[in-house]
PDB file of N, CA and C in Angstrom:
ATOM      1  N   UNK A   1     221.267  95.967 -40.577  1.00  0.00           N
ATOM      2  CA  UNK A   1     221.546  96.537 -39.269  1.00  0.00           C
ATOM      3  C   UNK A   1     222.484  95.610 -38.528  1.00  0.00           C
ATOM      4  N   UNK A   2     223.481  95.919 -38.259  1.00  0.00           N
ATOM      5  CA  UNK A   2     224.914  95.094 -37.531  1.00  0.00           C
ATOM      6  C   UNK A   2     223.929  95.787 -35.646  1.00  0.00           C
ATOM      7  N   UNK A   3     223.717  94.578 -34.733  1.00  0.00           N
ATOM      8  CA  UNK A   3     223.746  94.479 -33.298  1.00  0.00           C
ATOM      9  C   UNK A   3     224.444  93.816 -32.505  1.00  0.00           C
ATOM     10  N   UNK A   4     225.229  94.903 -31.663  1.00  0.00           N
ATOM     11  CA  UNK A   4     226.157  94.207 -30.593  1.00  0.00           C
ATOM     12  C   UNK A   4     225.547  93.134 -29.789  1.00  0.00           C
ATOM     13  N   UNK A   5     226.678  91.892 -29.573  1.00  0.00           N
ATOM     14  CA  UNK A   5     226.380  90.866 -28.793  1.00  0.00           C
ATOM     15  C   UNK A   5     225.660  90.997 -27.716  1.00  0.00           C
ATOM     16  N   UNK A   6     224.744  90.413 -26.946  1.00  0.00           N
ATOM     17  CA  UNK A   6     224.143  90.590 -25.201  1.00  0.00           C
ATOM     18  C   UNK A   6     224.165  89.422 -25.032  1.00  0.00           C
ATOM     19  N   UNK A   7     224.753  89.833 -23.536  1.00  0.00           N
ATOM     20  CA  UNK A   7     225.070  88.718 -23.063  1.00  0.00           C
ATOM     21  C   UNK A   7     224.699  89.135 -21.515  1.00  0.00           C
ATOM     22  N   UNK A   8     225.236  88.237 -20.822  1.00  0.00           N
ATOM     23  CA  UNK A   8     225.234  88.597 -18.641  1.00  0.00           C
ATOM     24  C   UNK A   8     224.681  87.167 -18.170  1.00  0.00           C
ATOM     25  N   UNK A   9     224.546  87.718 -16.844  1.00  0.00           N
ATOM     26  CA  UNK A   9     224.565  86.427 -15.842  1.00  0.00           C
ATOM     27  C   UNK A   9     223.666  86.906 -14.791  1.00  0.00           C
ATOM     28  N   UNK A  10     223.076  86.348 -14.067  1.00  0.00           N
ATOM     29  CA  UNK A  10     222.568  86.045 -12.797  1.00  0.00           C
ATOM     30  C   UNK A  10     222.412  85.246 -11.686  1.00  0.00           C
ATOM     31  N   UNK A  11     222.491  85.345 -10.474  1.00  0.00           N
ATOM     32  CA  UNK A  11     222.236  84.326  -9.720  1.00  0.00           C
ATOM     33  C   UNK A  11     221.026  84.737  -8.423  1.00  0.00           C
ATOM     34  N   UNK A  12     220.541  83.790  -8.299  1.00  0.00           N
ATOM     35  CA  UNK A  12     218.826  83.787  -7.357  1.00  0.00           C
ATOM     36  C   UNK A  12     218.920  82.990  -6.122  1.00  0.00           C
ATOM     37  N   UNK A  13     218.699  83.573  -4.801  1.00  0.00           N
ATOM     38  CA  UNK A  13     218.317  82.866  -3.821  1.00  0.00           C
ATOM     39  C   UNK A  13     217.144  83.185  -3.017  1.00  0.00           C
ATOM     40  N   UNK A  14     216.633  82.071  -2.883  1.00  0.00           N
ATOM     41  CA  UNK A  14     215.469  82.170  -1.994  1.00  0.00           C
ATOM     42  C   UNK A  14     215.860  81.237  -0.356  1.00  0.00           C
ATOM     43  N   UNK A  15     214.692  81.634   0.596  1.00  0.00           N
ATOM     44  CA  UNK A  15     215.064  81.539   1.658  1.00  0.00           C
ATOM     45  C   UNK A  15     213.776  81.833   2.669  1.00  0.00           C
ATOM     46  N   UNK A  16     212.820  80.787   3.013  1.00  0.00           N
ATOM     47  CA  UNK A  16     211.712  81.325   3.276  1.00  0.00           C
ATOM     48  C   UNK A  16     211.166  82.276   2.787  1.00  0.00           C
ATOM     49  N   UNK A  17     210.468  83.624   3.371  1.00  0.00           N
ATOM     50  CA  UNK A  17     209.932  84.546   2.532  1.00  0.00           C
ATOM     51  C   UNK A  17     210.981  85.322   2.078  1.00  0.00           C
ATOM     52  N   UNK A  18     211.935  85.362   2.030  1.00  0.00           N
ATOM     53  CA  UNK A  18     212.935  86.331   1.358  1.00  0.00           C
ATOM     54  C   UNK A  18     213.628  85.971  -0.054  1.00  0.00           C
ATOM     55  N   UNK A  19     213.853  86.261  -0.496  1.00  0.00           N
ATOM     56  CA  UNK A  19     214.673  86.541  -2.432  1.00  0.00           C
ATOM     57  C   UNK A  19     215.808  87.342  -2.328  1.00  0.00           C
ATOM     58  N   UNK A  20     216.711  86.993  -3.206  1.00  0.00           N
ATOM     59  CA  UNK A  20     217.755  87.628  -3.235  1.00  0.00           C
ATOM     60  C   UNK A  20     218.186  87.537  -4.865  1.00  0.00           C
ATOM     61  N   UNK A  21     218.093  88.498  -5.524  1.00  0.00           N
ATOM     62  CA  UNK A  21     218.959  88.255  -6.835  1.00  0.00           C
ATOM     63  C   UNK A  21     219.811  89.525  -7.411  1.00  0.00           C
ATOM     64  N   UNK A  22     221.267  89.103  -8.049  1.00  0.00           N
ATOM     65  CA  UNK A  22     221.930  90.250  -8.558  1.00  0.00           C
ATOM     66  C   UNK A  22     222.800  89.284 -10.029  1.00  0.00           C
ATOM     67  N   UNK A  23     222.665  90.507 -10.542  1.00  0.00           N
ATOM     68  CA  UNK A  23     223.049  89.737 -11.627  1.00  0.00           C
ATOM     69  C   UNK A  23     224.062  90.712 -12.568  1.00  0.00           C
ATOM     70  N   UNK A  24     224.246  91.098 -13.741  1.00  0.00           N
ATOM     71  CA  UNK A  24     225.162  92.152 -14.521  1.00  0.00           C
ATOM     72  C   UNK A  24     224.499  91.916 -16.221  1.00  0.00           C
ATOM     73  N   UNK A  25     224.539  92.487 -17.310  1.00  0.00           N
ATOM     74  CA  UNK A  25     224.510  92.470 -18.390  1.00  0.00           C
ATOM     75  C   UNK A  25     225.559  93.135 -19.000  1.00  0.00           C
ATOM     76  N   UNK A  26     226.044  92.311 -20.152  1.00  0.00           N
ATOM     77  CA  UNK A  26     227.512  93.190 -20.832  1.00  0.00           C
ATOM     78  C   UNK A  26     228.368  93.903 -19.894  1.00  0.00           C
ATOM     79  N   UNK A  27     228.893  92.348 -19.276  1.00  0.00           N
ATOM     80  CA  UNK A  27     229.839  93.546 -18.238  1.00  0.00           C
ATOM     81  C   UNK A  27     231.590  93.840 -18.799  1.00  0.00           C
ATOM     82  N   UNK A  28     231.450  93.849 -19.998  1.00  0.00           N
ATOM     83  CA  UNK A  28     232.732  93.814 -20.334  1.00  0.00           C
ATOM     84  C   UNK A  28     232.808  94.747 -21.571  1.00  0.00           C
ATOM     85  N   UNK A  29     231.757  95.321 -21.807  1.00  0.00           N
ATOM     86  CA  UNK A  29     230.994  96.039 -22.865  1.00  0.00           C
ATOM     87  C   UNK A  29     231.409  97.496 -22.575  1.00  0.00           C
ATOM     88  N   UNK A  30     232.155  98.152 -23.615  1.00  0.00           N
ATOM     89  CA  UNK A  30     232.414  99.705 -23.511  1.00  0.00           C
ATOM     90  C   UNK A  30     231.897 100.705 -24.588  1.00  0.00           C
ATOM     91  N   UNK A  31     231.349 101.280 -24.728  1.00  0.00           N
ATOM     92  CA  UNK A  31     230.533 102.055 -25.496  1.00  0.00           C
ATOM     93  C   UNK A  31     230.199 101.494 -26.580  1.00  0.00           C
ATOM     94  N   UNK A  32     229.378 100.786 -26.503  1.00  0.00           N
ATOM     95  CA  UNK A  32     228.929  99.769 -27.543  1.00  0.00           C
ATOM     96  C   UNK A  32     227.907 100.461 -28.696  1.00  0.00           C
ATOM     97  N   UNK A  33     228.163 100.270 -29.798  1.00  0.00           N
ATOM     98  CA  UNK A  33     227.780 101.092 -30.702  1.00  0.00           C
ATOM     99  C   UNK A  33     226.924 100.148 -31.423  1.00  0.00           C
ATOM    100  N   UNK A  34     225.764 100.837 -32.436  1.00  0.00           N
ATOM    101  CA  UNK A  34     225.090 100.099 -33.186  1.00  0.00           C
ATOM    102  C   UNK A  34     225.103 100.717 -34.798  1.00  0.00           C
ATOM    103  N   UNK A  35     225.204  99.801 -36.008  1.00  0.00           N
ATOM    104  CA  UNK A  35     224.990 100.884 -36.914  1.00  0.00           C
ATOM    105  C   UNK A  35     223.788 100.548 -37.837  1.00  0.00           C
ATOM    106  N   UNK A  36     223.089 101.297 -38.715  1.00  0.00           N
ATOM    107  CA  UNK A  36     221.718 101.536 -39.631  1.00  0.00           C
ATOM    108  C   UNK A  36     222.533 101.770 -40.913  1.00  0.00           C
ATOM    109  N   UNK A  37     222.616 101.132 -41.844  1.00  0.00           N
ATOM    110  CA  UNK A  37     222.325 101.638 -42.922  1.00  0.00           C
ATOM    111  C   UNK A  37     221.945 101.191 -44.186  1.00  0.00           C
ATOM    112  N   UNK A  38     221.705 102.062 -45.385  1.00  0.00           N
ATOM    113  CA  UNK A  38     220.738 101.648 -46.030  1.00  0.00           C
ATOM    114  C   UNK A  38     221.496 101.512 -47.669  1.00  0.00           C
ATOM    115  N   UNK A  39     221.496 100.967 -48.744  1.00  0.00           N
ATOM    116  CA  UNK A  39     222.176 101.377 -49.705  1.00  0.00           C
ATOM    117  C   UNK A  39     221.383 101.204 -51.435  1.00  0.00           C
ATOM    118  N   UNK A  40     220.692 101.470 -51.924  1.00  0.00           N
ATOM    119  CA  UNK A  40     219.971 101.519 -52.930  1.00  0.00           C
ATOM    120  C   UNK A  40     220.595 102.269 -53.937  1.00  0.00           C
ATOM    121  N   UNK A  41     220.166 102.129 -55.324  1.00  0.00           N
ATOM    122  CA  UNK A  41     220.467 102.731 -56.192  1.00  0.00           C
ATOM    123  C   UNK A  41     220.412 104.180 -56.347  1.00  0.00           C
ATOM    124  N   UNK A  42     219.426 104.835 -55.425  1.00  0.00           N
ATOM    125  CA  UNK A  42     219.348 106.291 -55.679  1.00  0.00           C
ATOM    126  C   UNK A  42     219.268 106.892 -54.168  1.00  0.00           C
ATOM    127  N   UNK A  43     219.671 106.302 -53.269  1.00  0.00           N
ATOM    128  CA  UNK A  43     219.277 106.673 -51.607  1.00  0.00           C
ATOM    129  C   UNK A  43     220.564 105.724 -51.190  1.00  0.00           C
ATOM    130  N   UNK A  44     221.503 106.540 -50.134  1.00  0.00           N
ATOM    131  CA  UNK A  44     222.466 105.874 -49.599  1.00  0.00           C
ATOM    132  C   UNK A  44     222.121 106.591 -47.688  1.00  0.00           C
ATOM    133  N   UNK A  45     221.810 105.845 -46.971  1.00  0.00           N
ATOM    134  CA  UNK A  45     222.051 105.999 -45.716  1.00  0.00           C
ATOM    135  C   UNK A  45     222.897 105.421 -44.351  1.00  0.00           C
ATOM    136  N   UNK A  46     223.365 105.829 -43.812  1.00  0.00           N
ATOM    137  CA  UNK A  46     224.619 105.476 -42.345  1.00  0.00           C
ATOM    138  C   UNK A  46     224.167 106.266 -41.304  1.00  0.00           C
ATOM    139  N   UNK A  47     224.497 105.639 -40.007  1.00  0.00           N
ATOM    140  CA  UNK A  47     224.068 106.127 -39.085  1.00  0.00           C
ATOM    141  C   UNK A  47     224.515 104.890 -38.001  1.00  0.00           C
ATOM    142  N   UNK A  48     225.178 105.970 -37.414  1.00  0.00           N
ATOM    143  CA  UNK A  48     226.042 104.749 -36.126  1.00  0.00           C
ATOM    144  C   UNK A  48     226.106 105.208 -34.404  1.00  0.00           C
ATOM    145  N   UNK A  49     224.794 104.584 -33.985  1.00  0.00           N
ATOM    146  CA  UNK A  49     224.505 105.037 -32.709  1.00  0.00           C
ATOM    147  C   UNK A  49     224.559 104.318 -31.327  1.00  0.00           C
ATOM    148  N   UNK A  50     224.613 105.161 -30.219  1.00  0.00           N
ATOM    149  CA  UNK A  50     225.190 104.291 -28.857  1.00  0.00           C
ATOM    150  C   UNK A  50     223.929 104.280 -28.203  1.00  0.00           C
ATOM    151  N   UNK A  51     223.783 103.325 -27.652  1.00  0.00           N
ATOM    152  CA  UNK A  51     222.032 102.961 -27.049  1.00  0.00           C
ATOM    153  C   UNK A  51     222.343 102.502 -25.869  1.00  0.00           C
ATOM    154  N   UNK A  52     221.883 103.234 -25.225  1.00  0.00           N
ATOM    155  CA  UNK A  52     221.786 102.800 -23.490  1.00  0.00           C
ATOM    156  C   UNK A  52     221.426 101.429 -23.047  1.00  0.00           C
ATOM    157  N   UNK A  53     220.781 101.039 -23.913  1.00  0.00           N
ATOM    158  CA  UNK A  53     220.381  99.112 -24.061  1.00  0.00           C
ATOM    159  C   UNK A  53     221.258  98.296 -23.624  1.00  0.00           C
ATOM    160  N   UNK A  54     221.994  98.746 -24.549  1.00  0.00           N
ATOM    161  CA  UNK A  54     223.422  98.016 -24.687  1.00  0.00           C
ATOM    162  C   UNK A  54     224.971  97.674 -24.227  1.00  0.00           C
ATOM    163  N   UNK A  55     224.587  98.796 -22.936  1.00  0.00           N
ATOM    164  CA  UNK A  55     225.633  98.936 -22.306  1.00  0.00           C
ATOM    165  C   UNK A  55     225.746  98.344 -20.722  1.00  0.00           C
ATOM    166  N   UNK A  56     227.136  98.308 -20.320  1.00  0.00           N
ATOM    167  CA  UNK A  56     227.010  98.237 -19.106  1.00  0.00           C
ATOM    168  C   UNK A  56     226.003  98.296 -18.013  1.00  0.00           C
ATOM    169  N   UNK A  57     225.603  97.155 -17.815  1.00  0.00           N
ATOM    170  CA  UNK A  57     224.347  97.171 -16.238  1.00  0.00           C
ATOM    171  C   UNK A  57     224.824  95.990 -15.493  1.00  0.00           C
ATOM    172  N   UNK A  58     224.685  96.397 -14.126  1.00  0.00           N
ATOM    173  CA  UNK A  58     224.602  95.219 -13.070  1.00  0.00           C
ATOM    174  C   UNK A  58     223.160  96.127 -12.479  1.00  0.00           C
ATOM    175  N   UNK A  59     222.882  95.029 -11.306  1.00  0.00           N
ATOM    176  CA  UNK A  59     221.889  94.918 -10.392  1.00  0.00           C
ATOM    177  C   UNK A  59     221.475  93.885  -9.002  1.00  0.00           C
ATOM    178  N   UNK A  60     221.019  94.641  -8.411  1.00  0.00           N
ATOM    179  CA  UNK A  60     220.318  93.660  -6.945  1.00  0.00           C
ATOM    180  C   UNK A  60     219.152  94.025  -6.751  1.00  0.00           C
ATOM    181  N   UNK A  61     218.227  92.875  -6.505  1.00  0.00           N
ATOM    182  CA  UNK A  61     216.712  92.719  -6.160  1.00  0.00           C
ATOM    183  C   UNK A  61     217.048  92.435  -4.920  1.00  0.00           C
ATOM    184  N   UNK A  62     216.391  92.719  -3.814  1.00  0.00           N
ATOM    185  CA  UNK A  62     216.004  91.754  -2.998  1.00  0.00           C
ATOM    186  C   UNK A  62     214.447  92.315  -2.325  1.00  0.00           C
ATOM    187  N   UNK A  63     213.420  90.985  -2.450  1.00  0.00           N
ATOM    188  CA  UNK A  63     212.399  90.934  -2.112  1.00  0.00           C
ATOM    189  C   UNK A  63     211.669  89.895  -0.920  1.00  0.00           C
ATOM    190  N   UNK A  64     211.082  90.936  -0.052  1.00  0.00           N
ATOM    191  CA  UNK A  64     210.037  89.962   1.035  1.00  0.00           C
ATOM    192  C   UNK A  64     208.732  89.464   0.944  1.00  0.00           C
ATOM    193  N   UNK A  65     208.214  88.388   1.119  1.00  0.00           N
ATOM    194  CA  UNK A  65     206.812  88.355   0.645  1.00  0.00           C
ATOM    195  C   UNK A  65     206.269  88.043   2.049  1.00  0.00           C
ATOM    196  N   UNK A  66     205.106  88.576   1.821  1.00  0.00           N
ATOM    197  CA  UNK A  66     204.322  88.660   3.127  1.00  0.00           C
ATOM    198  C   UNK A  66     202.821  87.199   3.155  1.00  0.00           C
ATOM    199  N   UNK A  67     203.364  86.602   4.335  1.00  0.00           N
ATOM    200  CA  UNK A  67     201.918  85.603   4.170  1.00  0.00           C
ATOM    201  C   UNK A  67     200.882  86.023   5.004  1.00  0.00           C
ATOM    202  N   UNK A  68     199.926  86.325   4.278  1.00  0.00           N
ATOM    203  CA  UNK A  68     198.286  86.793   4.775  1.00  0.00           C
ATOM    204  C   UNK A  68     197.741  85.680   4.507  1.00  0.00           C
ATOM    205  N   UNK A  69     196.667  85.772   5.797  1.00  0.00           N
ATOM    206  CA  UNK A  69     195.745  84.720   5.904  1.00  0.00           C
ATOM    207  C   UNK A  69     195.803  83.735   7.055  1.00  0.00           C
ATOM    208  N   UNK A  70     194.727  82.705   7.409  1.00  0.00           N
ATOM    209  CA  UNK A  70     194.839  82.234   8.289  1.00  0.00           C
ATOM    210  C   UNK A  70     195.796  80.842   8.770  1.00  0.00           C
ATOM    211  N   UNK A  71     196.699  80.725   9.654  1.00  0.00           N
ATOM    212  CA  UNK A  71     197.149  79.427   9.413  1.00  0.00           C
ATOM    213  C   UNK A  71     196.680  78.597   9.914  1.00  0.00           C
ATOM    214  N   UNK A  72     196.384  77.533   9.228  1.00  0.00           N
ATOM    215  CA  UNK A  72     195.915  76.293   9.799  1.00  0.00           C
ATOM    216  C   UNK A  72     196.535  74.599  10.095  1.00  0.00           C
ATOM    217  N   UNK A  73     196.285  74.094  11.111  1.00  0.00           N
ATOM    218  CA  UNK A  73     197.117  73.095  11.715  1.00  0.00           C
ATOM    219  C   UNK A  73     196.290  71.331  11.247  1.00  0.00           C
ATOM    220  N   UNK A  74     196.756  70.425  10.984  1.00  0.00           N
ATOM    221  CA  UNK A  74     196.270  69.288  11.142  1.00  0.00           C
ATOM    222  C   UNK A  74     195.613  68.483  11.670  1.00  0.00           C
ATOM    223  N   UNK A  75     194.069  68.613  11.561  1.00  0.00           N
ATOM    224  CA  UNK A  75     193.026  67.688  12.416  1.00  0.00           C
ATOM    225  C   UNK A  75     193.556  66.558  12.923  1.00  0.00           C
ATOM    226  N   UNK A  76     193.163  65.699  13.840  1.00  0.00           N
ATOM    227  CA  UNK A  76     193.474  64.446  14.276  1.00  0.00           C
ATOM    228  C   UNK A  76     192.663  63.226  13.144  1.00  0.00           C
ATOM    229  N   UNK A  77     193.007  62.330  12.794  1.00  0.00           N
ATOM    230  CA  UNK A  77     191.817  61.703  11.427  1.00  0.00           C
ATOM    231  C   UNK A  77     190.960  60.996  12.636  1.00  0.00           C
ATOM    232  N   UNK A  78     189.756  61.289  12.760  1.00  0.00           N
ATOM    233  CA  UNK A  78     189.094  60.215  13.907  1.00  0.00           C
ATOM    234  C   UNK A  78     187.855  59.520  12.947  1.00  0.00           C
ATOM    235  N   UNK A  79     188.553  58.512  12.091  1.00  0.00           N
ATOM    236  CA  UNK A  79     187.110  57.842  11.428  1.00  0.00           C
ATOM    237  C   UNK A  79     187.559  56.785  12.328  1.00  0.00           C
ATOM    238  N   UNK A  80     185.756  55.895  12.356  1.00  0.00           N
ATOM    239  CA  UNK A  80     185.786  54.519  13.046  1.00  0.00           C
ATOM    240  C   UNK A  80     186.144  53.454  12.460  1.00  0.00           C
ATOM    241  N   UNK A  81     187.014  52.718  12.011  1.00  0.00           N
ATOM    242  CA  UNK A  81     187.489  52.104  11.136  1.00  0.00           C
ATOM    243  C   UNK A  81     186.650  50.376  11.637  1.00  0.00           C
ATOM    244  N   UNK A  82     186.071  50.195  12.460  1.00  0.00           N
ATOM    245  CA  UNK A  82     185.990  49.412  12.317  1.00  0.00           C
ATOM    246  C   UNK A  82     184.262  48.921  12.101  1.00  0.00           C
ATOM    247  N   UNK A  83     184.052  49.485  12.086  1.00  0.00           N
ATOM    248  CA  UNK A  83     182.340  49.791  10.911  1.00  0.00           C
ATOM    249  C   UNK A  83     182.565  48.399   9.880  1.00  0.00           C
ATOM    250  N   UNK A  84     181.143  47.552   9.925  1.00  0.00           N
ATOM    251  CA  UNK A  84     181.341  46.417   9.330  1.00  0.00           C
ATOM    252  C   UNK A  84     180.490  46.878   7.814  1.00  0.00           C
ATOM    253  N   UNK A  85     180.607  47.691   7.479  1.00  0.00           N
ATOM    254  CA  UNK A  85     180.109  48.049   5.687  1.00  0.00           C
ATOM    255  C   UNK A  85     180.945  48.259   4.835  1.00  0.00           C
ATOM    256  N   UNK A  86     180.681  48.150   3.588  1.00  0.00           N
ATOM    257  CA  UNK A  86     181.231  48.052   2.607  1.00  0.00           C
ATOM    258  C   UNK A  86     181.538  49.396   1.942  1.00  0.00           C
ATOM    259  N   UNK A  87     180.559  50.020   2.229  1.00  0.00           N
ATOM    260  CA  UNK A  87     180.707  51.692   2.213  1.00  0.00           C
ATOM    261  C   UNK A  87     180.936  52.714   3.011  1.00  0.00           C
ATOM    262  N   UNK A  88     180.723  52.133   4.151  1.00  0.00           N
ATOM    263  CA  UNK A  88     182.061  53.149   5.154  1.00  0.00           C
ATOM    264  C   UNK A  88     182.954  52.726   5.774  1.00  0.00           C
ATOM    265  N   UNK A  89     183.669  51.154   5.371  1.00  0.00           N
ATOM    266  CA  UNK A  89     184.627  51.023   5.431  1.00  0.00           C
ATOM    267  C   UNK A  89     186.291  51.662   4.943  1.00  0.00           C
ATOM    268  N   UNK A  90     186.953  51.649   5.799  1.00  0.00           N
ATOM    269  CA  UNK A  90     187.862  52.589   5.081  1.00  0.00           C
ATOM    270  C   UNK A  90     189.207  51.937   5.244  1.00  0.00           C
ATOM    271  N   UNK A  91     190.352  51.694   4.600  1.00  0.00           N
ATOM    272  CA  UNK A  91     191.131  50.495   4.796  1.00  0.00           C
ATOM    273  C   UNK A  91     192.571  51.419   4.738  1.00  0.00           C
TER     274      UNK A  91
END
C-alpha cells in the first residue's frame, strides 16, 4: 500500500482563561490519492482511492475555561516564635 505524505503545522496561545489555536494539515496537498494493491500468482488486485484524510484542512479552536469554586486569600502566619521548646519551636 503506497500512503501520501502528512504533514501541517500549528500554533497555541494561551492567555489567562482563554486558548487560542489554528493550525492547517497538507496545505499544499491536491487531490491526494492512495493506492491498494495486491499481486499473487493467481489473484491480481489495484485500486486507487481519494480519502478525505488526506486532504486539505486548516482550523481554529478557540476555548474559555471557567473557574468554579471558592477563592481563597492568604492567612497572616501568626505562630509565637518565641516559645522556649524544642518542639514548638519554629526557626
Amino acid at each position: 500500500m503506497k500512503s501520501p505524505a502528512l504533514y501541517g503545522v500549528s500554533l497555541r496561545y494561551n492567555k489567562a482563561n482563554w486558548m487560542a489555536e489554528m493550525g492547517t494539515e497538507n496545505p499544499f496537498t491536491h487531490k491526494n490519492n492512495y493506492r491498494e494493491y495486491s499481486c499473487t500468482n493467481a489473484y491480481q488486485y489495484e485500486q486507487s482511492r481519494t480519502s478525505r484524510i488526506y486532504q486539505q484542512t486548516a482550523y481554529v479552536k478557540l476555548a474559555y475555561t471557567f473557574d468554579f469554586g471558592k477563592k481563597t486569600s492568604r492567612e497572616f502566619n501568626s505562630v509565637d516564635r518565641s516559645i522556649n521548646s524544642a518542639i514548638l519551636k519554629a526557626e
